[in-house]
Protein backbone atom coordinates (compact mmCIF):
# COMPACT_ATOMS: atom_id res chain seq x y z
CA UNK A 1 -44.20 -93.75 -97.88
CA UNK A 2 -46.18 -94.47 -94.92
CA UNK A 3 -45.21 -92.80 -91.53
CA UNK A 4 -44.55 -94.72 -88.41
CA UNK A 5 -47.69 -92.98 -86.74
CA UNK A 6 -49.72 -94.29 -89.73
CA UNK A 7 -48.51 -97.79 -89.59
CA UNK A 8 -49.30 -97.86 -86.07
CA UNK A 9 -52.53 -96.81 -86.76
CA UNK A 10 -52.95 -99.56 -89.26
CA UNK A 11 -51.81 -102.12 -87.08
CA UNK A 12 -53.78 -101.17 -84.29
CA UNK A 13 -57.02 -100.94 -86.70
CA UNK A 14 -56.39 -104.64 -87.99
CA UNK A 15 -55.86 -105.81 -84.30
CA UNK A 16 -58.78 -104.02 -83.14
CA UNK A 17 -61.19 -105.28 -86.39
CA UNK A 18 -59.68 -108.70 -86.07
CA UNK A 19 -59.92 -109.49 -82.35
CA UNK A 20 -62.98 -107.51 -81.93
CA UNK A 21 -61.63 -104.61 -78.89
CA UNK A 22 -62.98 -101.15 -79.37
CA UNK A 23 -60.06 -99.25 -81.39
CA UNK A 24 -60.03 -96.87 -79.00
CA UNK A 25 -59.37 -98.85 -76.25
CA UNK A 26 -56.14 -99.83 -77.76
CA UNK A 27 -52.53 -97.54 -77.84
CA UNK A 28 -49.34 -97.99 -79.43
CA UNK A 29 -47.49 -99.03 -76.00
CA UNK A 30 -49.94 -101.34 -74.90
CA UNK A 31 -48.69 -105.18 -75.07
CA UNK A 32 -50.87 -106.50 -77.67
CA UNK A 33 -50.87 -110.26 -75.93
CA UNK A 34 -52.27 -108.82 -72.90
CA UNK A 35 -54.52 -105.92 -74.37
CA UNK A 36 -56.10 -108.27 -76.75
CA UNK A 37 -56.44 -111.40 -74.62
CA UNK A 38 -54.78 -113.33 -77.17
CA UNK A 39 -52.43 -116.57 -77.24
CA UNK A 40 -48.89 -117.35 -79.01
CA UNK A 41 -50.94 -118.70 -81.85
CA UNK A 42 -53.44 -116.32 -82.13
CA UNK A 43 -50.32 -113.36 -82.53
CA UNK A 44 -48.81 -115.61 -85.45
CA UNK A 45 -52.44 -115.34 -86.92
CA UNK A 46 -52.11 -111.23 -86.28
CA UNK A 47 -48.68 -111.42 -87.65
CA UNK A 48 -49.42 -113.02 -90.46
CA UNK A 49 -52.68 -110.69 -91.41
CA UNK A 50 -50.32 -107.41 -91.10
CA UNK A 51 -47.24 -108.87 -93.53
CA UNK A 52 -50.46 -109.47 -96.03
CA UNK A 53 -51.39 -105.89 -95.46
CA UNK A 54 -48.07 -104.19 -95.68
CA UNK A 55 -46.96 -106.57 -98.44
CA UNK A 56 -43.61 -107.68 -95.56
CA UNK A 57 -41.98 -110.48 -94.60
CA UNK A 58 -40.91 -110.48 -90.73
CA UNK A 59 -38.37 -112.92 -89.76
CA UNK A 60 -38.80 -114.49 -86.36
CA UNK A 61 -35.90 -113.66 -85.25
CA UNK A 62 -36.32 -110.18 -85.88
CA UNK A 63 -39.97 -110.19 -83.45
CA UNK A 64 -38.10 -112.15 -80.60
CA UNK A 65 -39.18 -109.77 -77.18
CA UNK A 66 -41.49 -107.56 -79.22
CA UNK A 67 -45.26 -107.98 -76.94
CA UNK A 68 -46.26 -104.21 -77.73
CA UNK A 69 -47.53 -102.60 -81.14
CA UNK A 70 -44.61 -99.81 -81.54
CA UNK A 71 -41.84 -101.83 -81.62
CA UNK A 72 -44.24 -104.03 -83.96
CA UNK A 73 -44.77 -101.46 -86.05
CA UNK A 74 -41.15 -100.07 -85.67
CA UNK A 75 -40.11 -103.70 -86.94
CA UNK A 76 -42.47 -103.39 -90.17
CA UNK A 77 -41.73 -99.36 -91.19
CA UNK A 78 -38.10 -101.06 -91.57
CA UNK A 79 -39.34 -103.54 -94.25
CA UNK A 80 -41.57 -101.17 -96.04
């Protein structure tokens, strides 16, 4: 069973490999539409890449308000 520190990790690994920021340039409260420079469509994309990865399902309503990777990741650790 995966930690919440670990799936944040993972998410913010994908984001970073995916949208090509330095990993280290990214933290669990930062607001991934603004840290990664990145459009409605281009979050469904990262959405869609991390319910591959952690083998979830996220229902739209459930990310309704969520911009930053905690309460992403909060959001997936629930579905695990």
């Amino acid at each position: 069973m995966r930690t919440l520190e670990q799936v944040m990790d993972e998410i913010l690994d994908l984001a970073a490999n995916h949208f090509t920021v330095p990993r280290n340039e990214l933290s669990y409260d930062d607001d991934f539409f603004k840290k990664l420079g990145i459009d409605s469509l281009q979050a469904l994309d990262l959405l869609t890449r991390l319910e591959q990865r952690f083998g979830v399902e996220l229902p739209d309503y459930e990310l309704q308000g969520v911009t930053d990777f905690r309460a992403l990741a909060e959001r997936i650790k629930a579905r695990i």
